[in-house]
C-alpha atoms as a PDB file:
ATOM      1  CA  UNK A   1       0.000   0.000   0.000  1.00  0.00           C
ATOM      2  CA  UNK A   2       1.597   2.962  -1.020  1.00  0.00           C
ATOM      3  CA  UNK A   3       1.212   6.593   1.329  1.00  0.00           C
ATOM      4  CA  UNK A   4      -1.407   8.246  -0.696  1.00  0.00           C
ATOM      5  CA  UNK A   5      -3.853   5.301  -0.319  1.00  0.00           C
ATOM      6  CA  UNK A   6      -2.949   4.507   3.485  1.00  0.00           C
ATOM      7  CA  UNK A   7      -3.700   8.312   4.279  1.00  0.00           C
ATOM      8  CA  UNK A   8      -7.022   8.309   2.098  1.00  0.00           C
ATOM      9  CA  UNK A   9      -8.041   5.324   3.937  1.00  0.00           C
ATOM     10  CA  UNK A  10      -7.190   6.659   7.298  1.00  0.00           C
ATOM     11  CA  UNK A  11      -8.976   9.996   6.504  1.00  0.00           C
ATOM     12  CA  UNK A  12     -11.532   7.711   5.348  1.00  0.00           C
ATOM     13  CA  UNK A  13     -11.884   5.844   8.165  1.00  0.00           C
ATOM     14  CA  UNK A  14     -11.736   9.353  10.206  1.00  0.00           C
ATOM     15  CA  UNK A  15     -15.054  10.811   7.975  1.00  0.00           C
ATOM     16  CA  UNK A  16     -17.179   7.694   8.635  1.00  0.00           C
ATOM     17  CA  UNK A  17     -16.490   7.664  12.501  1.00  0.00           C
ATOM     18  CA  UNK A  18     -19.234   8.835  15.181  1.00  0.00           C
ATOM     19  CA  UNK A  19     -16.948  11.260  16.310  1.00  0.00           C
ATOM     20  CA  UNK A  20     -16.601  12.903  13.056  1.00  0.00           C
ATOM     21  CA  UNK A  21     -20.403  13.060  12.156  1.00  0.00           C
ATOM     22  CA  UNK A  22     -21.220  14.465  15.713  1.00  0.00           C
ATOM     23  CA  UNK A  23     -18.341  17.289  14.811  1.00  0.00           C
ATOM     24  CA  UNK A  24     -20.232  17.993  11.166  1.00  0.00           C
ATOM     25  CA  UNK A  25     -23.953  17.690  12.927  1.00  0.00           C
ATOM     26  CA  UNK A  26     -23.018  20.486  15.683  1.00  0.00           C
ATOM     27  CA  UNK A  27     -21.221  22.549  13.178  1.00  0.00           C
ATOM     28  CA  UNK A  28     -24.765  22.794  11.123  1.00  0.00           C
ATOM     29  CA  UNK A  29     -27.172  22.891  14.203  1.00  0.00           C
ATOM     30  CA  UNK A  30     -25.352  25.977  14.547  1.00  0.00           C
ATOM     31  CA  UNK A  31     -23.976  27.568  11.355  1.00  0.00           C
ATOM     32  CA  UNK A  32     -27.058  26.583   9.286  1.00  0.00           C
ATOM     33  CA  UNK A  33     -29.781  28.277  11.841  1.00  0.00           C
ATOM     34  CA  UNK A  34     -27.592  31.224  12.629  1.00  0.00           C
ATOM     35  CA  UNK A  35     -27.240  32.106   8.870  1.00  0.00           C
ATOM     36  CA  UNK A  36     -30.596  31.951   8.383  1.00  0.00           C
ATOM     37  CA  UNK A  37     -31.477  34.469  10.488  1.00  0.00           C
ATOM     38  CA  UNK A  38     -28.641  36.495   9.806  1.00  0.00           C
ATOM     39  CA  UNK A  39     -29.820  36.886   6.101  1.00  0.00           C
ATOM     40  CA  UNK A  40     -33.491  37.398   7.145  1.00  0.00           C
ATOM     41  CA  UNK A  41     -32.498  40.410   9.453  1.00  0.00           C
ATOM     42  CA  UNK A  42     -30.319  41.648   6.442  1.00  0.00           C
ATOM     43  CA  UNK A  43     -32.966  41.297   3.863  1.00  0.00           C
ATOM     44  CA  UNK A  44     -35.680  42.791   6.188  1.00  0.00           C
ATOM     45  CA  UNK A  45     -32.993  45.997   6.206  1.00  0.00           C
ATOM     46  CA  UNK A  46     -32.578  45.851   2.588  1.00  0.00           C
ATOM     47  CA  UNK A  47     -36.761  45.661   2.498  1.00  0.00           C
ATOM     48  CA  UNK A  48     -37.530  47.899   4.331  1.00  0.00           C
ATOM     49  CA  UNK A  49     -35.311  50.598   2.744  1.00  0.00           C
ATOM     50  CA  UNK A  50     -36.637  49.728  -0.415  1.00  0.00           C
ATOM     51  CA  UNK A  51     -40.645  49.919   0.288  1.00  0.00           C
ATOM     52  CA  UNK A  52     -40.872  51.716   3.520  1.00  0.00           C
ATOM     53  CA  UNK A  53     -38.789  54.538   2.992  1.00  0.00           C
ATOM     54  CA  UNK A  54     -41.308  56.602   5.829  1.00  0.00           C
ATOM     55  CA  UNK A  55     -40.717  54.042   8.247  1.00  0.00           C
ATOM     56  CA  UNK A  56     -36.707  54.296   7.962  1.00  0.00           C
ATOM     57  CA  UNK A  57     -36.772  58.179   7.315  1.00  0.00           C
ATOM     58  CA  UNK A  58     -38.380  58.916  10.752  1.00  0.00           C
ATOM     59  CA  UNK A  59     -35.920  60.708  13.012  1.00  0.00           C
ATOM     60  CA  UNK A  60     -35.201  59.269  16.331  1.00  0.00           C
ATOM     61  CA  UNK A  61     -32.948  62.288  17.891  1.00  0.00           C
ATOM     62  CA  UNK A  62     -31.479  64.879  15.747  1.00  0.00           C
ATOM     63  CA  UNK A  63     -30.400  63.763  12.377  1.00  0.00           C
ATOM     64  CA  UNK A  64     -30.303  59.800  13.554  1.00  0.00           C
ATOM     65  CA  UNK A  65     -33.385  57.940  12.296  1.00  0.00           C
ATOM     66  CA  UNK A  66     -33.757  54.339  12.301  1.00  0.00           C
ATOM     67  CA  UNK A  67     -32.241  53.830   8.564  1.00  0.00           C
ATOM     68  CA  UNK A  68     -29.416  55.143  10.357  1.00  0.00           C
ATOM     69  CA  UNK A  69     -29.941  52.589  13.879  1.00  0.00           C
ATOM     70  CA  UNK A  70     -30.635  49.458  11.329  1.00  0.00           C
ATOM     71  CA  UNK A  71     -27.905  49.745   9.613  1.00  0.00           C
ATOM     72  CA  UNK A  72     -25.393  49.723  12.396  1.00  0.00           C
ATOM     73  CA  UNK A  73     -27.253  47.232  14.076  1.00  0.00           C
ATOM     74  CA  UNK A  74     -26.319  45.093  10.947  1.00  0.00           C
ATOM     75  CA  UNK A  75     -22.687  45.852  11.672  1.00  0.00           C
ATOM     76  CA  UNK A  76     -23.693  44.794  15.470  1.00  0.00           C
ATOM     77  CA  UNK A  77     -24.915  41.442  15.137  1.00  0.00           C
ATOM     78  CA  UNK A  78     -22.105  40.891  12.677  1.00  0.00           C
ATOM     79  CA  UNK A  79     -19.502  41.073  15.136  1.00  0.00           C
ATOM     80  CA  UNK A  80     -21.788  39.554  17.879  1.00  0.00           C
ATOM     81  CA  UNK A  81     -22.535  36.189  15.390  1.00  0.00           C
ATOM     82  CA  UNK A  82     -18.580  36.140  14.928  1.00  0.00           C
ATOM     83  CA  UNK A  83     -18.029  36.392  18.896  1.00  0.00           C
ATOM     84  CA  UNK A  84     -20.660  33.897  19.457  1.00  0.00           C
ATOM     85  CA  UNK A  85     -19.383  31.091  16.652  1.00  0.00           C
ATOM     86  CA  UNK A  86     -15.333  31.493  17.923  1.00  0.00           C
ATOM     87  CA  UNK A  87     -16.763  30.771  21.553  1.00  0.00           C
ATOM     88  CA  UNK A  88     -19.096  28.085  20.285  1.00  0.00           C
ATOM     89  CA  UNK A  89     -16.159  26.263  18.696  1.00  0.00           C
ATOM     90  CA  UNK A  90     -13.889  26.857  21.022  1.00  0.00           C
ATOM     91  CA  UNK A  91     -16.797  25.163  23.214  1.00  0.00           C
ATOM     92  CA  UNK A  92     -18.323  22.450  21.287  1.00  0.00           C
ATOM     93  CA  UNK A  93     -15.864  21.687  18.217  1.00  0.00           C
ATOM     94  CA  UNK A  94     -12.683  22.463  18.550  1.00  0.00           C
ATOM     95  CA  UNK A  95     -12.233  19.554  21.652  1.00  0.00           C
ATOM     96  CA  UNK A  96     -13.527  17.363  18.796  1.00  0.00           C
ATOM     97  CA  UNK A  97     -11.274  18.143  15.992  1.00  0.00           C
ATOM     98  CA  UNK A  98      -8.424  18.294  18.226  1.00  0.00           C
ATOM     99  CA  UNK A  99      -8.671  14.956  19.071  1.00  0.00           C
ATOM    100  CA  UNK A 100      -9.604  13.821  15.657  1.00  0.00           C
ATOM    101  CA  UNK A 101      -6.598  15.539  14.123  1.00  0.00           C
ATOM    102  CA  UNK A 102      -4.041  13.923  16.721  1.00  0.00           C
ATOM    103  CA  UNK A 103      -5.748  10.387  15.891  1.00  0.00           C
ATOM    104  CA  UNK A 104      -5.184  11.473  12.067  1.00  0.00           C
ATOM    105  CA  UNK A 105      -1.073  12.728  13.093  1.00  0.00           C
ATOM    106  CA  UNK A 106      -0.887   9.685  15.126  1.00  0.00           C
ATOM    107  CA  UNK A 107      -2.108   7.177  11.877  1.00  0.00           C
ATOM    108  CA  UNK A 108      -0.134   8.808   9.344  1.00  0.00           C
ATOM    109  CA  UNK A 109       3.249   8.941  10.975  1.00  0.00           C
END
């Protein structure tokens, strides 16, 4: 057996194990949700500045109105859904692929 097909059969081995499809299933619990609602709240921004221009015109306090509030909110939740994924995986994946990749090291050696 030469290297290239003893390390595509141990990554093979790696991609059917439990541990690996428990890593991939709380990747997407979380990534696939959390980017749904992501681009909901950015199309309901993009919506609403398109067809209620009244709404997103009315001032809040001096010239800020809530075009103005939206739209940094956007930049907001960006950084928040960034914050919240690096803890996530530093919570729930990265003990995971840590010890898949030192099983992986430890095969291919």
């Amino acid at each position: 057996m030469t290297t290239q097909e003893h390390d595509a059969s141990v990554y093979e081995q790696v991609q059917t194990s439990s541990e690996f499809q428990d890593l991939k299933r709380r990747f997407r619990r979380w990534t696939f949700p959390m980017t749904v609602a992501f681009l909901s709240w950015y199309l309901l921004y993009v919506v609403l500045s398109g067809f209620a221009r009244g709404f997103m015109g009315v001032k809040l306090f001096g010239n800020v109105n809530v075009a103005l509030v939206l739209g940094l909110l956007q930049f907001v939740s960006t950084f928040w859904i960034a914050w919240a994924y690096a803890r996530h995986a530093d919570r729930k994946l990265d003990p995971i692929a840590d010890k898949l990749r030192h099983e992986v090291e430890e095969k291919t050696r």
